[in-house]
Protein backbone atom coordinates (compact mmCIF):
# COMPACT_ATOMS: atom_id res chain seq x y z
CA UNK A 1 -28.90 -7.29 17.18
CA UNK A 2 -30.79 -9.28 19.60
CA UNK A 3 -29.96 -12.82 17.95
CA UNK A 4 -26.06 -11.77 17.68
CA UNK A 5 -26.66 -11.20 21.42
CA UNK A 6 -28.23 -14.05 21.91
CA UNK A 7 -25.80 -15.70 20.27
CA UNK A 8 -23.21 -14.18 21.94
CA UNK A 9 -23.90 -15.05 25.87
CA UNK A 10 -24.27 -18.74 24.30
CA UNK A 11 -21.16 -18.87 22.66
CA UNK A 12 -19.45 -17.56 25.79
CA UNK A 13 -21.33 -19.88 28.21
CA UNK A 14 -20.49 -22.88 25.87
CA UNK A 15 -16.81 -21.54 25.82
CA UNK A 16 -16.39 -21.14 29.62
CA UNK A 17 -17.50 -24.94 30.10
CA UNK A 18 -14.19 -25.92 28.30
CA UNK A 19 -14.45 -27.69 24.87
CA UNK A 20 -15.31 -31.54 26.68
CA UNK A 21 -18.47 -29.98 27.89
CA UNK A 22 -19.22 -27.60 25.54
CA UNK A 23 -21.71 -29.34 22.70
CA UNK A 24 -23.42 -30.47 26.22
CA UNK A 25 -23.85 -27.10 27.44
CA UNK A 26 -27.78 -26.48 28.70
CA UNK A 27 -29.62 -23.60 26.60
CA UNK A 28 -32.25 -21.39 27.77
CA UNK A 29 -35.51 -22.90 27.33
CA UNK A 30 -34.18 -26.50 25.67
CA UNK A 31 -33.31 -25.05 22.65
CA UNK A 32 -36.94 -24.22 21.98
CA UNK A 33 -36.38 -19.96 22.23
CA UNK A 34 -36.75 -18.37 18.29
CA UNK A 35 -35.11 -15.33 18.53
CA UNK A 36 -36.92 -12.20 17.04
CA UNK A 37 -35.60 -10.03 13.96
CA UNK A 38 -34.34 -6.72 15.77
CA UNK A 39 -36.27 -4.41 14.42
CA UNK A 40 -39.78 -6.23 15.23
CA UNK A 41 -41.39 -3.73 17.47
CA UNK A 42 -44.74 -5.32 20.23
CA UNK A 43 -47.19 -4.87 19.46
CA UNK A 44 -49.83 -2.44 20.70
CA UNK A 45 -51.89 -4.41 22.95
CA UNK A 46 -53.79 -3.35 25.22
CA UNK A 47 -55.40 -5.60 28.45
CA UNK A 48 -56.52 -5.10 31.77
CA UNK A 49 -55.04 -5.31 35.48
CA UNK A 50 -56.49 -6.35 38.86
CA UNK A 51 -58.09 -3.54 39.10
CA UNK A 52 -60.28 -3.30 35.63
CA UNK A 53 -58.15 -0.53 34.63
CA UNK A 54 -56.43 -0.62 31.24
CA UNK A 55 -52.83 -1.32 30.45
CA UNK A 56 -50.88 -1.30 27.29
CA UNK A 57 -47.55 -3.16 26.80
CA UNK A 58 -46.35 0.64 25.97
CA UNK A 59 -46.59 1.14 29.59
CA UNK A 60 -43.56 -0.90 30.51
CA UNK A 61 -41.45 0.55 28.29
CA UNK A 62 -38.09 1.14 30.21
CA UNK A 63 -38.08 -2.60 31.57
CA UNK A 64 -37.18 -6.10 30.05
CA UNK A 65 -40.56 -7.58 30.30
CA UNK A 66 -41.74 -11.60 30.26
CA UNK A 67 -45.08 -11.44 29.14
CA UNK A 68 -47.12 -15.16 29.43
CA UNK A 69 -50.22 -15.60 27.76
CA UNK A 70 -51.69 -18.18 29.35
CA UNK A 71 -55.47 -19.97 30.58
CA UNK A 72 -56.30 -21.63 33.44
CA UNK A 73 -58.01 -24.62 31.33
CA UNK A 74 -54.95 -25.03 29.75
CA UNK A 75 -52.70 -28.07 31.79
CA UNK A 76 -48.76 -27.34 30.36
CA UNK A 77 -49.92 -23.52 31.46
CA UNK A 78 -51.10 -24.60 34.69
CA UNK A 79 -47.73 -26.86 35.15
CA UNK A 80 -45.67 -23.82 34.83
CA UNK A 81 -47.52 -21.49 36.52
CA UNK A 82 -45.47 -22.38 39.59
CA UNK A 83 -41.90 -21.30 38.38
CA UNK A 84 -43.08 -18.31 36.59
CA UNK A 85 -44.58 -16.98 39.89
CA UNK A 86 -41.06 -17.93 41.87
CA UNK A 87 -39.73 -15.97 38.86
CA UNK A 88 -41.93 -12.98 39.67
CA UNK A 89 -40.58 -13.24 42.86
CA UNK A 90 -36.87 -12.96 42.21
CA UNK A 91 -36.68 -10.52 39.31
CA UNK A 92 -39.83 -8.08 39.15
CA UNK A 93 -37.88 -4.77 39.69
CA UNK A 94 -37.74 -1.30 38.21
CA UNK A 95 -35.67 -3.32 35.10
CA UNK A 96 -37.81 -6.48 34.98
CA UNK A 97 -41.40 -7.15 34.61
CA UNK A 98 -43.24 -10.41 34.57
CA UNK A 99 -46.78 -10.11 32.82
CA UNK A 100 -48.80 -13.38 33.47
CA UNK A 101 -51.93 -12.31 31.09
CA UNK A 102 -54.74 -14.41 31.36
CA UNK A 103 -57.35 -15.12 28.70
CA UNK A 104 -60.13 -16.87 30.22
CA UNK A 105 -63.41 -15.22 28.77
CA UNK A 106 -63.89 -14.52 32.69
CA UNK A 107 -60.38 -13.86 33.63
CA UNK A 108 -60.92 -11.30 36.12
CA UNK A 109 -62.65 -13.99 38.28
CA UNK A 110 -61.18 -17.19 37.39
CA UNK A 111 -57.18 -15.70 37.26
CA UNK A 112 -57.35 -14.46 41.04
CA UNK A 113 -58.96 -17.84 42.26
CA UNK A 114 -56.84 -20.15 40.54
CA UNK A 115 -53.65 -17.70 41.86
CA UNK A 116 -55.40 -18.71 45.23
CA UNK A 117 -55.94 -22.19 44.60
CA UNK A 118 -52.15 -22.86 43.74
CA UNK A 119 -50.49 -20.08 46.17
CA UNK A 120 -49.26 -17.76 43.52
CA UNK A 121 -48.64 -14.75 45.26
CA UNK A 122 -46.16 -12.64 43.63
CA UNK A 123 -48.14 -12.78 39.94
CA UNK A 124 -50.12 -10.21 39.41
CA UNK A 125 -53.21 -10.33 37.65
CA UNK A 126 -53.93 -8.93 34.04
CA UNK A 127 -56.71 -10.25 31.58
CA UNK A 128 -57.14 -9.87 27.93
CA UNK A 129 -60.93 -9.28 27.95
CA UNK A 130 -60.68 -8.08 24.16
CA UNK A 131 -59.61 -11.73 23.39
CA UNK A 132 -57.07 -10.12 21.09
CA UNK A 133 -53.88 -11.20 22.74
CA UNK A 134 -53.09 -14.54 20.89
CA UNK A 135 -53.86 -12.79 17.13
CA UNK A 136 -52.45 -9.40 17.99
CA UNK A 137 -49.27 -11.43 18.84
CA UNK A 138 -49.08 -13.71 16.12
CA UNK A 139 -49.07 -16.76 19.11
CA UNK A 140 -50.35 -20.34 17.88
CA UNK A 141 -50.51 -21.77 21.41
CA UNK A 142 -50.53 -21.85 25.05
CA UNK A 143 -48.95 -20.95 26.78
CA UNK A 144 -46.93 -18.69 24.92
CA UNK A 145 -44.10 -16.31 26.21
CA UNK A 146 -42.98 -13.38 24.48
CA UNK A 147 -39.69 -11.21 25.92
CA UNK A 148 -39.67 -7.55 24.71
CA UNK A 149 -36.37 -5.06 25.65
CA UNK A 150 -36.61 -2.12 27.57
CA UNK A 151 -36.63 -0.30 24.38
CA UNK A 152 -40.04 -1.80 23.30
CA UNK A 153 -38.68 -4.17 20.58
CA UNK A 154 -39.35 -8.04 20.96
CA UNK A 155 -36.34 -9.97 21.79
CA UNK A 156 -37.91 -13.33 21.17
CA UNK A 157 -40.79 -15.97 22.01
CA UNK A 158 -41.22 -19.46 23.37
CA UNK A 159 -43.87 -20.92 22.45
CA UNK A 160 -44.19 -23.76 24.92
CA UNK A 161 -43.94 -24.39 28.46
CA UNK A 162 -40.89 -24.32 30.35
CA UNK A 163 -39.24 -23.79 33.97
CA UNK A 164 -38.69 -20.44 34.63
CA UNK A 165 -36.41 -21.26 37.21
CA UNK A 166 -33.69 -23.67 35.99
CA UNK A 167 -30.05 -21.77 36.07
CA UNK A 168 -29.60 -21.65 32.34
CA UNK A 169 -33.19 -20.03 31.97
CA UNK A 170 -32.69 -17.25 34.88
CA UNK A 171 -29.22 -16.58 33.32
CA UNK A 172 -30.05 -15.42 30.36
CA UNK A 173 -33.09 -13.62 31.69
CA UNK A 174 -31.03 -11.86 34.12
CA UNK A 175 -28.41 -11.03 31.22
CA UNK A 176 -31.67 -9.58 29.30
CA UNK A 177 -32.20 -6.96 32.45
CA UNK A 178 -29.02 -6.55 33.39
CA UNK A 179 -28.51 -2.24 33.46
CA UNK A 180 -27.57 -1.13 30.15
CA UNK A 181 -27.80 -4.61 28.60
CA UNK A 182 -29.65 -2.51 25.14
CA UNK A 183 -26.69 -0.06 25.05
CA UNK A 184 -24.23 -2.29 25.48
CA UNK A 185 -25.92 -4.55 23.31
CA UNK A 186 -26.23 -2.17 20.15
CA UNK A 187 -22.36 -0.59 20.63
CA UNK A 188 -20.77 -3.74 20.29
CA UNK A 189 -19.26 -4.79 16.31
CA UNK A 190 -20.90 -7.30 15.07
């Protein structure tokens, strides 16, 4: 369902530029987004906050949620660290969470600092001290982004850096957690 949605808001975006423009049309993430099969459910996965205290995906159901696996030794992670924390900043609401989730073997020391270091002040801070993230998810690099609905299911991944905050990018994210978006989404004919 997701990739016929997917799909869908590309076709029309394409289609609204008129049919001169249309093969030049920007996509989310340069093309580079793989779209997940509808039914693929996240994983459990369990990390923890800023506080030490434990926090499973499960616990954002309800919300469209970015989460970015990411280190702080690794430099395309580091580069986009920037827009993903201006991203925090203009979507984190009761429908959209960003999850920056760190996995430095000391990330509840070296996360906060380097948030300091580079004024990142609307990330918050959550650490996979299990080092389980990148196997539990199936993820070959970093950083790695994985979208999951509101309904739990994983919309798609990007396995690669990007800008968080180029128009084509935001668009479709806000799309993603736009109220009823998974309703909507799953009444439509294919």
């Amino acid at each position: 369902m997701y990739n016929r949605l997917f799909a869908t808001i590309l076709l029309l975006f394409a289609l609204s530029l008129g049919p001169a423009r249309a093969a030049d049309a920007p996509q989310p993430f340069g093309g580079r987004w793989q779209a997940a099969p509808p039914s693929r459910e996240a994983p459990a996965l369990v990390f923890k906050d800023g506080n030490g205290q434990d926090i499973a995906l499960r616990d954002f159901r309800g919300r469209v949620v970015l989460l970015n696996v990411w280190a702080t030794w690794c430099a395309p992670c580091v580069a986009e660290m920037p827009s993903l924390d201006r991203l925090a900043a203009q979507m984190e609401s009761p429908r959209f969470a960003v999850v920056a989730l760190n996995t430095d073997r000391r990330g509840d020391v070296v996360a906060p600092r380097f948030y300091k270091t580079h004024a990142l002040s609307h990330l918050k801070t959550y650490v996979d001290f299990a080092g389980t993230a990148m196997t539990r998810l199936d993820l070959r690099s970093l950083p790695s982004t994985i979208l999951i609905g509101a309904d739990g299911k994983e919309i798609g991944r990007l396995e690669a850096s990007a800008d968080w905050t180029l128009p084509e990018n935001q668009a479709f994210l806000e799309q993603l957690a736009a109220p009823n978006q998974t309703k909507d989404a799953r009444s439509r004919k294919p």
